[in-house]
N, C-alpha and C. Protein backbone atom coordinates (compact mmCIF):
# COMPACT_ATOMS: atom_id res chain seq x y z
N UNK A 1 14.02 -0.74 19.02
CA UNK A 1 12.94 -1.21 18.19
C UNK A 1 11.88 -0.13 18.11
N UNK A 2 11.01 -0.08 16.65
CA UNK A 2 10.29 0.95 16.55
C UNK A 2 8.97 0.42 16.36
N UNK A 3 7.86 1.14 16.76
CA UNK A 3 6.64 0.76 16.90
C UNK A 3 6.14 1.55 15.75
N UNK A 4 5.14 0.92 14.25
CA UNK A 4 4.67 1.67 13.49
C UNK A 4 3.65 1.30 13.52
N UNK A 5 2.25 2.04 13.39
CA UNK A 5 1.08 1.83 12.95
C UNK A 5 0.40 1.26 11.66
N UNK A 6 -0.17 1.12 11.21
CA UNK A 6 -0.68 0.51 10.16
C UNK A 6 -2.15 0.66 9.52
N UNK A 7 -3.10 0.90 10.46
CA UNK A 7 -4.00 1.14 10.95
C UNK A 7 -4.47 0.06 10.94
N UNK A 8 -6.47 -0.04 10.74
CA UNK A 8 -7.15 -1.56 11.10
C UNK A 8 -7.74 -1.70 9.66
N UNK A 9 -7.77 -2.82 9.46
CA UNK A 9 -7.94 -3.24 8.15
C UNK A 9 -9.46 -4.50 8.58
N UNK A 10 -10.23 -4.63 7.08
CA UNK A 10 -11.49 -4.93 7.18
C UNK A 10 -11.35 -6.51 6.32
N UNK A 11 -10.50 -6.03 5.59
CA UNK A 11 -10.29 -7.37 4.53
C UNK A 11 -8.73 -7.99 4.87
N UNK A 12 -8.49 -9.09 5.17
CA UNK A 12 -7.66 -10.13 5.73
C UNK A 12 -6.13 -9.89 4.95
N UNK A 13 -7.06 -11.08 3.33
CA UNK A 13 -6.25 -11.82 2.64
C UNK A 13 -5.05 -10.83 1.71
N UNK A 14 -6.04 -9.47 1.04
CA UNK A 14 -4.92 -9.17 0.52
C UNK A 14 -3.74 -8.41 1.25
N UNK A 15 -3.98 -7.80 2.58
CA UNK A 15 -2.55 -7.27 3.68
C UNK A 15 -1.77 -9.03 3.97
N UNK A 16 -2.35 -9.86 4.58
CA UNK A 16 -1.71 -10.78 4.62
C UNK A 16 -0.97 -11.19 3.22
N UNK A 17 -1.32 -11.59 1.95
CA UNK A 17 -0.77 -12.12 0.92
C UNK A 17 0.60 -10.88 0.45
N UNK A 18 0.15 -9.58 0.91
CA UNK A 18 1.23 -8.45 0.52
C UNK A 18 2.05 -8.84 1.69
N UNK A 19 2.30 -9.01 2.70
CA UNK A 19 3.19 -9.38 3.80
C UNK A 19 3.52 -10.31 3.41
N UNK A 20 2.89 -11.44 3.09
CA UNK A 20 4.19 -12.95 2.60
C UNK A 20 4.22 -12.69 1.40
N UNK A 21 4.21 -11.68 0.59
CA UNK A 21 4.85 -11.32 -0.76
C UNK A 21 3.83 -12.51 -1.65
N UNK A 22 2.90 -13.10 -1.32
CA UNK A 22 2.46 -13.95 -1.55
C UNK A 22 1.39 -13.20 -3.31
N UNK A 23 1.38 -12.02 -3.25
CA UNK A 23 0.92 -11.44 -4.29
C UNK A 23 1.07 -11.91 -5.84
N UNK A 24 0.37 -11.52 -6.54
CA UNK A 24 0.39 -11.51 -8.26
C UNK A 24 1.99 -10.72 -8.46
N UNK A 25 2.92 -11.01 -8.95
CA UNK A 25 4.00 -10.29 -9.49
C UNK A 25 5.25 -10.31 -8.73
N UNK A 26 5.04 -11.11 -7.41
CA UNK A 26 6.10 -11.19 -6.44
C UNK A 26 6.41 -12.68 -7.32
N UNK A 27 8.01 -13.23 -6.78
CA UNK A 27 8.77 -13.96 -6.90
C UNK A 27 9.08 -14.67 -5.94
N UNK A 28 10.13 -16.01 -6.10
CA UNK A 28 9.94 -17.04 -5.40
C UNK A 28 11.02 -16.40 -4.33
N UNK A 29 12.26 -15.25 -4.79
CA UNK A 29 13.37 -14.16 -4.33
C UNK A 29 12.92 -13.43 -3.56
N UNK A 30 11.62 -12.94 -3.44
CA UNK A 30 10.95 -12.10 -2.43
C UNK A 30 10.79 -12.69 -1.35
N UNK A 31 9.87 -14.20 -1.66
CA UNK A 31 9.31 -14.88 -0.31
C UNK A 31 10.74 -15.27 0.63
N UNK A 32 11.59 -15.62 -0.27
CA UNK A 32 12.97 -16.20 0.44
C UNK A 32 13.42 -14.93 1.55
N UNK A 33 12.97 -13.57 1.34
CA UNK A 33 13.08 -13.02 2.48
C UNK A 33 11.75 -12.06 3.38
N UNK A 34 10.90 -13.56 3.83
CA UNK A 34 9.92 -13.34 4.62
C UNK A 34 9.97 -14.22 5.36
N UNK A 35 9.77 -14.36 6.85
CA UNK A 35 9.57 -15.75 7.42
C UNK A 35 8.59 -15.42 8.18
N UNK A 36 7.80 -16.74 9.04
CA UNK A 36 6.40 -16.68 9.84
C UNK A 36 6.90 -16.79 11.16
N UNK A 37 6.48 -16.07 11.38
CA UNK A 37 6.28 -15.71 12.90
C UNK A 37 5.21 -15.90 13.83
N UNK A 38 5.01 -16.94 14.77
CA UNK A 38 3.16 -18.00 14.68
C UNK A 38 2.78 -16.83 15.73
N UNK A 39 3.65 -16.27 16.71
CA UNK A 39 2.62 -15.15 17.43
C UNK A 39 1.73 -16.90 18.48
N UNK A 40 0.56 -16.36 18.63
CA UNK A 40 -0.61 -17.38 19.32
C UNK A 40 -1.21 -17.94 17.96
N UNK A 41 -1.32 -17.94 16.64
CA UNK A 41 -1.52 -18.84 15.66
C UNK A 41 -1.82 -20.14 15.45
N UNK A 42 -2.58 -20.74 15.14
CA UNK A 42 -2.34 -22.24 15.08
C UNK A 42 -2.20 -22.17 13.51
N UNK A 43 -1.85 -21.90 12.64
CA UNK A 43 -1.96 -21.97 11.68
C UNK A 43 -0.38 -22.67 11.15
N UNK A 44 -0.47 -23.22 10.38
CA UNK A 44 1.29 -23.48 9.95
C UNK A 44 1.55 -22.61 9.26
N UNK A 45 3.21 -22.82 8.99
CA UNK A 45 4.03 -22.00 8.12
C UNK A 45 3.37 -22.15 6.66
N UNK A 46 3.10 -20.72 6.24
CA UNK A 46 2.57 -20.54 4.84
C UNK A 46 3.66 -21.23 3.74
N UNK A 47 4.70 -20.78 4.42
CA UNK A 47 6.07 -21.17 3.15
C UNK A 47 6.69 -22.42 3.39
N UNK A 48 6.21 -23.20 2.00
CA UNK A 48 6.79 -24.37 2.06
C UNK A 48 8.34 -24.40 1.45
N UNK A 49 9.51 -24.98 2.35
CA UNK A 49 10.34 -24.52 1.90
C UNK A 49 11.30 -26.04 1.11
N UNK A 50 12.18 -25.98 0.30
CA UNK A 50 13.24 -27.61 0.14
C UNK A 50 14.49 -27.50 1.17
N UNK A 51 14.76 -28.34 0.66
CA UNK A 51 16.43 -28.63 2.04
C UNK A 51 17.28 -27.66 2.04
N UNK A 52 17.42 -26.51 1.30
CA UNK A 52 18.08 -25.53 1.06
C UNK A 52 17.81 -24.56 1.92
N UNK A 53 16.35 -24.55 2.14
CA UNK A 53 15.84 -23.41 2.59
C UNK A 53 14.58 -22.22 2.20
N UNK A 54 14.57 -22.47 0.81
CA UNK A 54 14.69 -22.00 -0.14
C UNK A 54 13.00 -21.93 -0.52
N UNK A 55 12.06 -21.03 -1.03
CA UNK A 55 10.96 -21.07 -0.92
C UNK A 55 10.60 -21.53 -2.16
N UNK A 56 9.48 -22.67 -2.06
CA UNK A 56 9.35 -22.96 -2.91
C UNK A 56 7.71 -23.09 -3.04
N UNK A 57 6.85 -22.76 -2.38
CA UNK A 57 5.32 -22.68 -2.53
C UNK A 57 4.80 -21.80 -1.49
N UNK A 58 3.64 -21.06 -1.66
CA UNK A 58 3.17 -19.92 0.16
C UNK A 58 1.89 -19.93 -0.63
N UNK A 59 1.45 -20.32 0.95
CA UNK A 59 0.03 -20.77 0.78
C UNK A 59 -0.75 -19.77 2.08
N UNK A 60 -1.24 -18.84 1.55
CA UNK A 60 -1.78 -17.94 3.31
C UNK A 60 -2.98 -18.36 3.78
N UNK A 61 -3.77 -19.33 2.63
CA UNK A 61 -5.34 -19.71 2.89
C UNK A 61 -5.82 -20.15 4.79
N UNK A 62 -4.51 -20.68 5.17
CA UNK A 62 -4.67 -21.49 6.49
C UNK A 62 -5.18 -20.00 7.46
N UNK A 63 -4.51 -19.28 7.51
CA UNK A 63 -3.97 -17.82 8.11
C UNK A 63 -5.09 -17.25 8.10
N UNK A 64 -5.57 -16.83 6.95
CA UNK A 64 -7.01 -15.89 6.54
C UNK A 64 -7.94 -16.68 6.77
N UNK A 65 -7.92 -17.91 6.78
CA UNK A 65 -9.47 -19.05 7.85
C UNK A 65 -9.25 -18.17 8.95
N UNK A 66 -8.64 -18.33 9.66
CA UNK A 66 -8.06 -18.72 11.02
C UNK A 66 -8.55 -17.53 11.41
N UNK A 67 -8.17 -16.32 10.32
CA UNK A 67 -9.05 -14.90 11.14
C UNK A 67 -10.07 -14.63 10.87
N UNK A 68 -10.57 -15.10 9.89
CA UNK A 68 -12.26 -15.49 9.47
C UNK A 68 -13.12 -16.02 10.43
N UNK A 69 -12.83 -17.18 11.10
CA UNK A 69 -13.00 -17.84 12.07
C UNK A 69 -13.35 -16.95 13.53
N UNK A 70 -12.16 -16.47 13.57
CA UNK A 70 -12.31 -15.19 15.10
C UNK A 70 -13.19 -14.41 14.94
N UNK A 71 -13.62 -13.89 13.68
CA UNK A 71 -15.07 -12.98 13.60
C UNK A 71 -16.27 -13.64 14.26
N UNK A 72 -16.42 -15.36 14.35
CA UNK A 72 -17.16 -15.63 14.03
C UNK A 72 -17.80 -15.47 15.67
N UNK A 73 -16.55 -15.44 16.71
CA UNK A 73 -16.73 -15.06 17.86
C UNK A 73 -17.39 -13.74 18.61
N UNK A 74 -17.14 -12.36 17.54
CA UNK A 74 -17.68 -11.76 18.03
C UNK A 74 -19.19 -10.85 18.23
N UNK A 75 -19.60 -10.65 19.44
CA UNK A 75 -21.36 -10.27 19.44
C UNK A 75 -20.82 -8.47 19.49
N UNK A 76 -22.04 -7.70 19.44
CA UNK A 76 -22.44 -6.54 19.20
C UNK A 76 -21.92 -5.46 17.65
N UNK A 77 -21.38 -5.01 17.96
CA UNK A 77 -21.53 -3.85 16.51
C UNK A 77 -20.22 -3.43 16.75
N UNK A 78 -19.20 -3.51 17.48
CA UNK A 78 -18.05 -2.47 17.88
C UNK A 78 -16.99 -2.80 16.62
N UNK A 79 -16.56 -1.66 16.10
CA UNK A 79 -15.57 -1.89 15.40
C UNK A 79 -15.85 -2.10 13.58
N UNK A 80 -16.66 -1.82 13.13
CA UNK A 80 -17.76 -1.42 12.45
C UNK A 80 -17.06 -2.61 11.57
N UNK A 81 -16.49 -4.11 11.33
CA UNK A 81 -16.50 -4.96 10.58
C UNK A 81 -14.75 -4.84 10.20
N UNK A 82 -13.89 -3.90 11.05
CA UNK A 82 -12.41 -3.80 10.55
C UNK A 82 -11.62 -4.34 12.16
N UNK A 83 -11.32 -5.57 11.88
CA UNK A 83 -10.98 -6.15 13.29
C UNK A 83 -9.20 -6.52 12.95
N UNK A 84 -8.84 -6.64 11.75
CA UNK A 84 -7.52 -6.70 12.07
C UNK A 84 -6.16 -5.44 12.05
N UNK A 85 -5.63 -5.39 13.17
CA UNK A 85 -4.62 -4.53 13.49
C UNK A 85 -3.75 -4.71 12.88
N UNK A 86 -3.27 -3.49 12.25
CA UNK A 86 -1.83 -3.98 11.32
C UNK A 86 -0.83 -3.02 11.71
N UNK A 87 0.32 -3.66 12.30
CA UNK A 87 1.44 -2.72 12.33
C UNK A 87 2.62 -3.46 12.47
N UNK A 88 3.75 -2.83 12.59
CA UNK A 88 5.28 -3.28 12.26
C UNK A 88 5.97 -3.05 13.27
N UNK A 89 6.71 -3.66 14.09
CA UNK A 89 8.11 -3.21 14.72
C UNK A 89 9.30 -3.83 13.99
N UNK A 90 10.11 -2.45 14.23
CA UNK A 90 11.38 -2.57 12.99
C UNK A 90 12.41 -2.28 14.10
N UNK A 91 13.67 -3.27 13.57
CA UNK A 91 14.76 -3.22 14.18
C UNK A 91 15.35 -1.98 14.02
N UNK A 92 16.72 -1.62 14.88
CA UNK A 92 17.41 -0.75 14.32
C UNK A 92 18.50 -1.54 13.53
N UNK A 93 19.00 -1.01 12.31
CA UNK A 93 20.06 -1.66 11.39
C UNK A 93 21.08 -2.67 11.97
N UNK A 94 21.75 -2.11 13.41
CA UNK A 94 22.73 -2.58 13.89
C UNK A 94 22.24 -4.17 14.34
N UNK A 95 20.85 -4.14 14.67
CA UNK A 95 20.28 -5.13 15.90
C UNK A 95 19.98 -6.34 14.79
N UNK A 96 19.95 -7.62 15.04
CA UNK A 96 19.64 -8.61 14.31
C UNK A 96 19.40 -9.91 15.31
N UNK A 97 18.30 -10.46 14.76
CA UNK A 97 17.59 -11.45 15.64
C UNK A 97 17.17 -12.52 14.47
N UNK A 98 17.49 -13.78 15.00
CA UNK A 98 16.44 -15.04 14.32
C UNK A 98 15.25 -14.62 14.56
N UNK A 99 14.56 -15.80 13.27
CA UNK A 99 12.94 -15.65 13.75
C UNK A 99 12.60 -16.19 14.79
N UNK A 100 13.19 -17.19 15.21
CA UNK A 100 12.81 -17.61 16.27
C UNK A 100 12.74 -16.41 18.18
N UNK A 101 13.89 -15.72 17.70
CA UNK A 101 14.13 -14.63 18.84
C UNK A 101 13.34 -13.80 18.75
N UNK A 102 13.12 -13.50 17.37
CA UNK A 102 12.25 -12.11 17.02
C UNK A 102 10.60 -12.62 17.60
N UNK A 103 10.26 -13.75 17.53
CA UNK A 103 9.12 -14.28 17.89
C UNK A 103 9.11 -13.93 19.28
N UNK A 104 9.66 -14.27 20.43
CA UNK A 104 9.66 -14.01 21.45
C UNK A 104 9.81 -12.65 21.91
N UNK A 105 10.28 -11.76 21.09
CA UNK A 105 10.15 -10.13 21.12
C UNK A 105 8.59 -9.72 21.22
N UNK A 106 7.82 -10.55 19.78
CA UNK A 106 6.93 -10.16 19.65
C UNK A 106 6.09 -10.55 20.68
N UNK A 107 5.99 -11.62 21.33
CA UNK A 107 4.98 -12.44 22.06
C UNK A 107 5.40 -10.82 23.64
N UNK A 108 6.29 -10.59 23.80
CA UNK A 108 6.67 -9.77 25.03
C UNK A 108 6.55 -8.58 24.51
N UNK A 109 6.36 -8.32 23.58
CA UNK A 109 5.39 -6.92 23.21
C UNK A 109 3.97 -6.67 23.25
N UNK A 110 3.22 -8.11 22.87
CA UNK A 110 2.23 -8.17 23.08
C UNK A 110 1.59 -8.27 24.64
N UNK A 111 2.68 -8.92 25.27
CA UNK A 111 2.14 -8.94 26.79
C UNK A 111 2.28 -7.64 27.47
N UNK A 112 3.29 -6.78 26.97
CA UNK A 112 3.18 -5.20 27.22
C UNK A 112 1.86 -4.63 27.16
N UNK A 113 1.79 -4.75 26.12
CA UNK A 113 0.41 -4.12 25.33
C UNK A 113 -0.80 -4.52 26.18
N UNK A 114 -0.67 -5.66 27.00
CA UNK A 114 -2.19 -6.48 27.20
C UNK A 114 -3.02 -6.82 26.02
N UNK A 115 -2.37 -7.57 25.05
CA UNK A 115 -2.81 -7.74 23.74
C UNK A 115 -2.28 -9.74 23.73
N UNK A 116 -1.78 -10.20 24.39
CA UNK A 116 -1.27 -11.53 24.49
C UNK A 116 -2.31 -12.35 24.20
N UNK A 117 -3.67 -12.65 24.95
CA UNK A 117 -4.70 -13.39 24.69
C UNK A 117 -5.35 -13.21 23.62
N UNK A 118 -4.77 -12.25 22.91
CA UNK A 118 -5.38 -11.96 21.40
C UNK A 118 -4.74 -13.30 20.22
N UNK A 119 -5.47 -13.57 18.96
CA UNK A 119 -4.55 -13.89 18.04
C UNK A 119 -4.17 -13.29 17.26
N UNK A 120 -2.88 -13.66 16.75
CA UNK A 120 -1.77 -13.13 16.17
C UNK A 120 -0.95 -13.81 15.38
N UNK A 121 -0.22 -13.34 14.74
CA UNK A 121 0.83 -13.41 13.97
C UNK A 121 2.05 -12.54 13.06
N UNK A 122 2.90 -12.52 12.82
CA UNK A 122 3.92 -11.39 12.02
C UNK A 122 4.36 -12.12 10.86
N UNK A 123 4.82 -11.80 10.25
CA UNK A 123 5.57 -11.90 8.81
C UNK A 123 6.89 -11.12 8.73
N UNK A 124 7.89 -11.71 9.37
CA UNK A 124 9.66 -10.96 9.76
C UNK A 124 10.15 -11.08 8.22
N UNK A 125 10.41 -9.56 7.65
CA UNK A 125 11.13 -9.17 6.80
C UNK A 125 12.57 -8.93 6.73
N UNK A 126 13.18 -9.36 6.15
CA UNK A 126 14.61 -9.15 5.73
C UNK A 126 14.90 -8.61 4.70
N UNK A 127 14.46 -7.77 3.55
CA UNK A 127 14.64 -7.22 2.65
C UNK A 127 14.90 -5.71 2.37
N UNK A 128 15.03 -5.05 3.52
CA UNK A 128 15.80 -4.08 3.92
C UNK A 128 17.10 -4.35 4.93
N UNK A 129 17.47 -3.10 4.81
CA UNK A 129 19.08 -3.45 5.68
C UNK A 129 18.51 -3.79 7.21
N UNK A 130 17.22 -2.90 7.42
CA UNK A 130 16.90 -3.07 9.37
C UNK A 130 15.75 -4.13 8.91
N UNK A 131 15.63 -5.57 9.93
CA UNK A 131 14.46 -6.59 10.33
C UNK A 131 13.16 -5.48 10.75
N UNK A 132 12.20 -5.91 9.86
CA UNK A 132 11.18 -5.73 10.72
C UNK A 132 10.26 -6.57 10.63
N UNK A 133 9.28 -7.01 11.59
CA UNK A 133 8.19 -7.75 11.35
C UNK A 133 6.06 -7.19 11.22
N UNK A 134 5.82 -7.76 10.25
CA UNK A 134 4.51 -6.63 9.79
C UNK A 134 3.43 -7.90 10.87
N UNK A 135 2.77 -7.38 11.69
CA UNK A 135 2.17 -8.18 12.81
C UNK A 135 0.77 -7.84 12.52
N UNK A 136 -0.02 -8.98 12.42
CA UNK A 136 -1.39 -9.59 11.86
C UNK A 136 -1.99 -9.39 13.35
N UNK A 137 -3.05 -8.54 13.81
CA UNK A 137 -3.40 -9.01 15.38
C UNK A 137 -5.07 -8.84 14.92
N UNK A 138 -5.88 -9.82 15.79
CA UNK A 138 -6.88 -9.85 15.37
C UNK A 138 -7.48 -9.30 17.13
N UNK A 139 -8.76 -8.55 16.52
CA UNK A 139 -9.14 -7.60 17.92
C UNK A 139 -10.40 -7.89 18.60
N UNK A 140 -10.69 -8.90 17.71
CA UNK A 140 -11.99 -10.01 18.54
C UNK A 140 -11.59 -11.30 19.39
N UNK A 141 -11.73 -10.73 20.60
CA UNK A 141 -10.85 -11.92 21.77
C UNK A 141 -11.96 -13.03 21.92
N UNK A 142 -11.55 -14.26 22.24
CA UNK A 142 -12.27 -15.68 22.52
C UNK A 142 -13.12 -15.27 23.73
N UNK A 143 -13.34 -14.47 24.08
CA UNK A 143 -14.85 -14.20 24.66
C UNK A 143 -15.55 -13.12 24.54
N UNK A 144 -15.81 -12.79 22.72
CA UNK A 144 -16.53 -12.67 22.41
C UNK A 144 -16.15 -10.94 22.10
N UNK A 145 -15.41 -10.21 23.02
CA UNK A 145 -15.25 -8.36 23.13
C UNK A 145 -14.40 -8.38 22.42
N UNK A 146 -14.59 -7.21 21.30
CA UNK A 146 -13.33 -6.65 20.78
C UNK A 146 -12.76 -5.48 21.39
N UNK A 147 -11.31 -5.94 21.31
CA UNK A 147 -10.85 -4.65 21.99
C UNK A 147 -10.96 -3.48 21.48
N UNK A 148 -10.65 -2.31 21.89
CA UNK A 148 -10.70 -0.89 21.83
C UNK A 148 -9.02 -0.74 22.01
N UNK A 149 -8.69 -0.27 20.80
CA UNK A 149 -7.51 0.25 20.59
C UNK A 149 -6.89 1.72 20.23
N UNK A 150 -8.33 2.52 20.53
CA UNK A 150 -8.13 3.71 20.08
C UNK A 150 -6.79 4.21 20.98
N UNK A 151 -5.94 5.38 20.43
CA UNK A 151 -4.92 5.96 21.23
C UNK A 151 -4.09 5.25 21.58
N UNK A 152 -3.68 3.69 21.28
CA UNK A 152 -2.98 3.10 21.66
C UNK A 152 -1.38 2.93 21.29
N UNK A 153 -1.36 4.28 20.42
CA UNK A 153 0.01 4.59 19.68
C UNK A 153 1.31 5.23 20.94
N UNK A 154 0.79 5.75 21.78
CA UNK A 154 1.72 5.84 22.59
C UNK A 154 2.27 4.77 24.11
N UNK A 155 1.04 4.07 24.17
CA UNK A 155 1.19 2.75 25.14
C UNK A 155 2.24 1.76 23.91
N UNK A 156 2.24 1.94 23.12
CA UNK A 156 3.05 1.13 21.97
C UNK A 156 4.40 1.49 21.86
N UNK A 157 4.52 2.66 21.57
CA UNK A 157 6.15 3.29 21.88
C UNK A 157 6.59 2.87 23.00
N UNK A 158 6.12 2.98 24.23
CA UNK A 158 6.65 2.68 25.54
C UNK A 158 6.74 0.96 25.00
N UNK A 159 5.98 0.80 25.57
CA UNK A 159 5.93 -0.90 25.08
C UNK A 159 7.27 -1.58 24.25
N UNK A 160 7.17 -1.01 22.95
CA UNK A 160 8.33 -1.03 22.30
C UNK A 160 10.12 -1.06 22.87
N UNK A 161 9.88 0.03 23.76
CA UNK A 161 11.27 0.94 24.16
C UNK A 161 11.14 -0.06 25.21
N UNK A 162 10.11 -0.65 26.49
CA UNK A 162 10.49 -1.49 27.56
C UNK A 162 10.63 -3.14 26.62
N UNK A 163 10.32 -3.23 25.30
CA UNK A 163 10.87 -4.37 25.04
C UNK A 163 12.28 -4.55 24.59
N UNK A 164 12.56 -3.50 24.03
CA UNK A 164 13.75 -2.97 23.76
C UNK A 164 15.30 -3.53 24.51
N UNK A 165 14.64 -2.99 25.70
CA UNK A 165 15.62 -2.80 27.18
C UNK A 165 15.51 -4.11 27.21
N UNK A 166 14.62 -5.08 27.64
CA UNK A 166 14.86 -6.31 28.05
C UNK A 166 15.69 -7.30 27.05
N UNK A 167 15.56 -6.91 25.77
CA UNK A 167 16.12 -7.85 24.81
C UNK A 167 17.67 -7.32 24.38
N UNK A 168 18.01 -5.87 25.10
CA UNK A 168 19.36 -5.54 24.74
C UNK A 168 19.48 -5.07 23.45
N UNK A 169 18.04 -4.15 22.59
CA UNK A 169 17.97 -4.34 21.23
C UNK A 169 18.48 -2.53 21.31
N UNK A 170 18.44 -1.85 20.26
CA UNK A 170 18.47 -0.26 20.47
C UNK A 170 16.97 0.23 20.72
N UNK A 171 16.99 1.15 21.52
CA UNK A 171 15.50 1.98 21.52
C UNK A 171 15.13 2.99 20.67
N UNK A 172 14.44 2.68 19.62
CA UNK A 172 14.09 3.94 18.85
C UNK A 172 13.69 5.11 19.68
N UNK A 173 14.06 6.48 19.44
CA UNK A 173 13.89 7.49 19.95
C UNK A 173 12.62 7.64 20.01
N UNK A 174 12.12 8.23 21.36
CA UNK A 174 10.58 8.60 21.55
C UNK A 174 9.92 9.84 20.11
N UNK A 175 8.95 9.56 19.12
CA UNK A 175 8.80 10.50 18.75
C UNK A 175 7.86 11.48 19.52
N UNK A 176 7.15 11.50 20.47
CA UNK A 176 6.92 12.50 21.70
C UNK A 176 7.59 13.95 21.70
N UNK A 177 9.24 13.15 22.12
CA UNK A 177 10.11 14.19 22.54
C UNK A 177 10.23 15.39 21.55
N UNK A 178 9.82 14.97 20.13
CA UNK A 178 10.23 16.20 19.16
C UNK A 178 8.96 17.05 19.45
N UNK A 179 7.85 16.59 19.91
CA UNK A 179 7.17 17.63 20.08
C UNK A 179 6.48 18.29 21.81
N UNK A 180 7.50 18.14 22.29
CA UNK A 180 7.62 18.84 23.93
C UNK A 180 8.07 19.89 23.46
N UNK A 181 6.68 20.92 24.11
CA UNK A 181 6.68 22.33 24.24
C UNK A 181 5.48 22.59 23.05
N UNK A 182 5.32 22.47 22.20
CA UNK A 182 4.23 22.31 21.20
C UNK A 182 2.71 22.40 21.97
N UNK A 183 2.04 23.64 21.50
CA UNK A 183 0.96 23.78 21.57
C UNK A 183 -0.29 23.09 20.96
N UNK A 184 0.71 21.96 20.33
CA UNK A 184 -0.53 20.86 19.17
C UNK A 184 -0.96 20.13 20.21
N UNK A 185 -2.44 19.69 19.47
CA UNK A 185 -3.32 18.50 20.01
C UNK A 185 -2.25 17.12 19.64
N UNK A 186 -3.21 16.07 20.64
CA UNK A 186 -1.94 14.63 20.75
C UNK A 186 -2.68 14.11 19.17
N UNK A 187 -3.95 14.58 19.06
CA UNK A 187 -4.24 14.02 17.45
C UNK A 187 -3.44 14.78 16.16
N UNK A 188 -3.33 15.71 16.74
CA UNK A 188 -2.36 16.78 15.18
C UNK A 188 -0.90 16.33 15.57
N UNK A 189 -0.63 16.12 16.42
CA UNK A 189 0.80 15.51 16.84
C UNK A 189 1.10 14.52 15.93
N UNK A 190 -0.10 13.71 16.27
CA UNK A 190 0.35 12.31 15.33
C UNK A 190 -0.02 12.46 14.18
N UNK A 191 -0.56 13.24 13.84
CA UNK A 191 -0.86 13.61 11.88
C UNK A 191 0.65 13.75 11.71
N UNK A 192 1.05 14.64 12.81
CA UNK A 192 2.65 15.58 12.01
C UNK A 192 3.59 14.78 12.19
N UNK A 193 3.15 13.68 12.98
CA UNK A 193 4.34 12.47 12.98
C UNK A 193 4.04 11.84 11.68
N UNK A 194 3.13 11.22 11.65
CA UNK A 194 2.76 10.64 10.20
C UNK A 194 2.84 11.10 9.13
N UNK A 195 2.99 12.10 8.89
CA UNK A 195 3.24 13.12 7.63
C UNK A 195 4.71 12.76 7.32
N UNK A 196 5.53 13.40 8.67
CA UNK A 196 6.91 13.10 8.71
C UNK A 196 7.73 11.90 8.22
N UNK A 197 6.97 11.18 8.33
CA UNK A 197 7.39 9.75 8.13
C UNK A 197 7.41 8.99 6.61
N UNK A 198 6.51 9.79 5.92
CA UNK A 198 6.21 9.33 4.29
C UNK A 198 6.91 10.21 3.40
């Protein structure tokens, strides 16, 4: 499993509504391959589905309260008004999990992280050949501190790779290793990872 960044986002509804495809121009064929993933959520399933399965209404309004709400918790200035974390862990092609399994991936990634008492949620994609799920984390905790997540891209890889191991999934290769021996800073590192990647 691979750990991607996303960065932190300030406005909720439209990353959430682009994750449940829930957008202007998406189709009822798109949502049919997104499912909810509650994470610590109280929110219900956005997608209302018929006996088929089959999507037939997505509603994210519950979701975007819910992280509206968590702002309302936090005191001082930190984090200059961009509190939700957005990033993805993606299967490798071979690996395949229900949502229901993939949920429990996520919840044991988050307890890696020390990110568990946070709220959360993912949106597990199936519309590529590899699962991945795009994970909603909100960084204002119920008493009040937002976390500090700076640099937390490599506690995430590990994280990833020890969730990996426990679930029997493949470990995405450390991207680290391509740059051992490299005279770059760990910040130009990750530019040149990120570059690499688009």
């Amino acid at each position: 499993m691979e750990h991607q960044d996303h960065g932190v986002r300030k406005e909720y509804k439209n990353t959430i509504d682009y994750n449940a495809r829930a957008s202007a121009g998406n189709d009822l064929t798109d949502q049919n391959k997104v499912a909810f993933l509650p994470g610590t959520s109280f929110s219900a399933d956005p997608f209302t589905r018929d006996e088929d399965g089959n999507v037939i209404a997505v509603n994210t309004d519950e979701l975007v309260a819910e992280f509206r709400n968590q702002d309302l918790k936090r005191k001082g200035k930190k984090g200059g008004g961009k509190y939700m974390n957005h990033f993805s862990l993606t299967l490798d092609h071979k690996d395949s999990l229900t949502p229901e399994q993939f949920n429990i991936v996520l919840n044991d990634f988050m307890k890696e992280m020390k990110w568990d008492n946070s709220l959360y949620f993912a949106l597990l994609h199936s519309d590529k050949q590899h699962l991945h799920a795009h994970v909603h984390h909100h960084l204002v905790q119920d008493n009040s501190k937002t976390l500090d997540i700076f640099r937390h891209y490599e506690k995430a890889v590990n994280a990833a790779a020890q969730v990996s191991k426990k679930h029997g999934l493949k470990v995405a290769p450390d991207p680290y290793e391509e740059l051992i021996g490299t005279s770059t800073s760990l910040g130009k590192q990750a530019k040149i990872m990120k570059k690499s990647k688009s």
